[in-house]
Protein backbone atom coordinates (compact mmCIF):
# COMPACT_ATOMS: atom_id res chain seq x y z
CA UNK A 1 -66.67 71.60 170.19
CA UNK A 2 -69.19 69.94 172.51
CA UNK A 3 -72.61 71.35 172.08
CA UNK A 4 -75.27 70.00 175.31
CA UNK A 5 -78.83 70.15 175.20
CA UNK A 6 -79.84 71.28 178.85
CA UNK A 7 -80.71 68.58 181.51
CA UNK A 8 -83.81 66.99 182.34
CA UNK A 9 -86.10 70.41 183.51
CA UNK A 10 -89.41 70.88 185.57
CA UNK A 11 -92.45 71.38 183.22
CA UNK A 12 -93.22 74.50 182.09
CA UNK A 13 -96.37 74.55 183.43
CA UNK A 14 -95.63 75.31 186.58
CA UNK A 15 -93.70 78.34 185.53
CA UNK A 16 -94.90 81.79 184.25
CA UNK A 17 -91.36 82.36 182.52
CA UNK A 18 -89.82 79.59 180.73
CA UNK A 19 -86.12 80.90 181.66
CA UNK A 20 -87.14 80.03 185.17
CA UNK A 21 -87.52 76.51 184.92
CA UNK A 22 -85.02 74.43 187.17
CA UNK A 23 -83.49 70.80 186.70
CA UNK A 24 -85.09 68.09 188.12
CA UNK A 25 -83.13 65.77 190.21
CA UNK A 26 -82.78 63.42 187.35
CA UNK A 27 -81.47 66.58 185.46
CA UNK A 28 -79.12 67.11 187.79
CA UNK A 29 -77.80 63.47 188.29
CA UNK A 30 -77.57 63.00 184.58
CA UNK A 31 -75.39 66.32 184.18
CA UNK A 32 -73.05 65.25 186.65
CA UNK A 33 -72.75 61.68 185.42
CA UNK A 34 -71.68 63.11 182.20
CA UNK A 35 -69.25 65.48 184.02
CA UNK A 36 -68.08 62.69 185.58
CA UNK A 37 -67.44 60.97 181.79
CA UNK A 38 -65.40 64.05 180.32
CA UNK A 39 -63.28 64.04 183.05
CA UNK A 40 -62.50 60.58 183.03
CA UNK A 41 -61.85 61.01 179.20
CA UNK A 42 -60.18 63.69 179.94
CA UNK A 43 -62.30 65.83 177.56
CA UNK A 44 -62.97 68.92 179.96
CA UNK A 45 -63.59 72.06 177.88
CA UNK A 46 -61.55 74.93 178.19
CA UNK A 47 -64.60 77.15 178.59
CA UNK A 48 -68.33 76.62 178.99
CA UNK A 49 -70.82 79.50 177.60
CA UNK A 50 -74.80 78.43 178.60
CA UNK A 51 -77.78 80.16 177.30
CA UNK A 52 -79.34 82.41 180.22
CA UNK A 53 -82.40 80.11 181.09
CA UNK A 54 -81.98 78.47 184.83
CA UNK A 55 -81.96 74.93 183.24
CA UNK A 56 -79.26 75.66 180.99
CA UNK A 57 -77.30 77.17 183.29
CA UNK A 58 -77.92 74.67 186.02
CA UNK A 59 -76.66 72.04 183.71
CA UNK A 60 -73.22 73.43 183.03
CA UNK A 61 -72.80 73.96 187.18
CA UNK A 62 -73.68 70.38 187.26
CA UNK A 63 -71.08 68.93 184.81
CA UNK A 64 -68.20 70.60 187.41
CA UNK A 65 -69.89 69.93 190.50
CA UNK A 66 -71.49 66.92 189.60
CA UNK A 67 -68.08 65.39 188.18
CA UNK A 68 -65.45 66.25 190.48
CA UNK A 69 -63.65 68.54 188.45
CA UNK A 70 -60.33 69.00 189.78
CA UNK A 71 -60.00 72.37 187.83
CA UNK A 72 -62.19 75.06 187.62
CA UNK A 73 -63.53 76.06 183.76
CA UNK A 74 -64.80 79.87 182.88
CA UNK A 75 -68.48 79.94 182.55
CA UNK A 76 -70.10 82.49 180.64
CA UNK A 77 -74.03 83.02 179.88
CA UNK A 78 -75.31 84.22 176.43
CA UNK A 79 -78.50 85.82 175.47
CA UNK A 80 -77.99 84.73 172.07
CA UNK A 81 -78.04 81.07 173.14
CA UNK A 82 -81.98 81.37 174.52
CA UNK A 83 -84.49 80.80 171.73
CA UNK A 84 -81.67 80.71 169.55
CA UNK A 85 -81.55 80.20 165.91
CA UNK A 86 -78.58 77.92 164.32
CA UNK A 87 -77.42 81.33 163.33
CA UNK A 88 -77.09 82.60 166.24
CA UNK A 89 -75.20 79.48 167.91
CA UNK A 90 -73.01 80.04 164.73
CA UNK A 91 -72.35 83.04 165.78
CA UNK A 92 -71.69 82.26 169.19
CA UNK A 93 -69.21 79.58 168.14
CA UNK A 94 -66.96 82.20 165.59
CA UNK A 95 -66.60 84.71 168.55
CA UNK A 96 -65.13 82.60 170.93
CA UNK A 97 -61.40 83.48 171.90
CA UNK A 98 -58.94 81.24 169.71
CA UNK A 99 -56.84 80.25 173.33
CA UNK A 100 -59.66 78.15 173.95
CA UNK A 101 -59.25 74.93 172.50
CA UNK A 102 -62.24 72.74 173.61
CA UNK A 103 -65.79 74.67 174.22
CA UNK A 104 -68.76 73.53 175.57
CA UNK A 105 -72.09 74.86 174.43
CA UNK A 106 -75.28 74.52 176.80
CA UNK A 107 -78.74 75.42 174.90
CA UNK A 108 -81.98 74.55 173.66
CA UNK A 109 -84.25 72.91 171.14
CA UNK A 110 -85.33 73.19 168.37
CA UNK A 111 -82.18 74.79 167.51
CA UNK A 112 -79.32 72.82 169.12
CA UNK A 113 -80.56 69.59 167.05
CA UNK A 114 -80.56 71.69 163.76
CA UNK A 115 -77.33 73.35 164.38
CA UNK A 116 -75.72 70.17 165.14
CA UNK A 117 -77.17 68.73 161.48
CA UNK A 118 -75.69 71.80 159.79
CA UNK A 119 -72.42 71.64 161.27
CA UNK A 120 -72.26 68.27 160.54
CA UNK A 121 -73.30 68.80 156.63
CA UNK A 122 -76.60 67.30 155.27
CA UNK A 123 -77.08 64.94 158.77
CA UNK A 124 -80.69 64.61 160.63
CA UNK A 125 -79.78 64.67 164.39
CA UNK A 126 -82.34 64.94 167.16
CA UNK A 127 -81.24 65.44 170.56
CA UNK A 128 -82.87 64.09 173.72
CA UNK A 129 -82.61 66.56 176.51
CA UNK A 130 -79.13 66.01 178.26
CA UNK A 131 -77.77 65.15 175.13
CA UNK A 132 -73.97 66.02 174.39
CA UNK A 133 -72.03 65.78 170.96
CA UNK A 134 -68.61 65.99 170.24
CA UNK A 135 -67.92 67.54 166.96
CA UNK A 136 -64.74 68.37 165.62
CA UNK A 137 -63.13 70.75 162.96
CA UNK A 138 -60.63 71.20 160.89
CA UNK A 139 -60.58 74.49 161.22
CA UNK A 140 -57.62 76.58 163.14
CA UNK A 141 -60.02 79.49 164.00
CA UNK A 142 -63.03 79.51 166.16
CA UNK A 143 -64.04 82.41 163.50
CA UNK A 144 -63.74 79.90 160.49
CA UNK A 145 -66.01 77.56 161.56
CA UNK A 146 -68.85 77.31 159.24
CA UNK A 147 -71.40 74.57 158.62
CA UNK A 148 -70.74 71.51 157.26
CA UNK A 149 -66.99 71.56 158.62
CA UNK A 150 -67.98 69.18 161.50
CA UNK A 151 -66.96 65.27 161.89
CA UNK A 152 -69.33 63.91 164.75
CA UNK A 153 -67.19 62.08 167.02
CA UNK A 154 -69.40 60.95 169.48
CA UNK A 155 -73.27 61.20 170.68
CA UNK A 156 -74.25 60.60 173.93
CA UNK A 157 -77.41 60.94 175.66
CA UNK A 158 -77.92 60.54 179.45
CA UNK A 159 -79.68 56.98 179.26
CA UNK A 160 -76.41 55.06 178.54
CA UNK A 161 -74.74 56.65 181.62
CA UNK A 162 -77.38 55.53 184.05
């Protein structure tokens, strides 16, 4: 399970509906770079599902375009992933299709930092924007997933890819 805080976004100010805001450049860059990593790794998800804001969804075009990928990966948009509560990403996460075997997650704070904690047991995580984590379960099921199964396997924000 990869969970990604959206890329680098315009300030809000300039916006008179948050879900509008667009990457900036440095957004964008940093998005790619990072597609760029997982397929190198080869650690492409088998699915990416993005919360409806423009940012969020601008970020998981990014990883693909960004990175070269040599195969395309379904994208899907969620309501429930926009001003989302770790519920709700929960949620998300136990009604994903069990023939997908890596997902990647594309949301928001404050709750993509807290849900990652929770998975992850009693951790404190705080995730810059264009953060991605790697967690991993023991679980067989998409639908068993509950918090506090999750190992962290790796952390990475944007900086160390520049």
């Amino acid at each position: 399970l990869y969970l990604l805080r959206h890329a680098q976004a315009e300030p809000g100010r300039d916006y008179d509906d948050d879900r509008d805001r667009p990457l900036t450049d440095t957004g964008r860059r940093d998005a790619g770079r990072l597609g760029r990593l997982l397929a190198a790794t080869d650690q492409l998800p088998d699915g990416i599902v993005t919360s409806t804001a423009v940012r969020a969804r601008q970020t998981a075009n990014a990883l693909s375009d960004g990175g070269h990928w040599a195969v395309e990966v379904p994208l899907r948009s969620s309501h429930a992933l926009y001003q989302a509560q770790p519920a709700d990403v929960l949620e998300e996460i136990q009604s994903l299709p069990d023939e997908l075997g890596a997902v990647l997650l594309v949301g928001h704070e404050p709750a993509w930092s807290t849900t990652v904690s929770r998975l992850l047991g009693s951790a404190n995580i705080s995730l810059p924007t264009g953060t991605c984590v790697r967690i991993d379960t023991a679980d067989q099921s998409w639908g068993e997933v509950q918090f506090g199964d999750g190992m962290l396997r790796w952390m990475l924000p944007p900086s160390l890819l520049r």
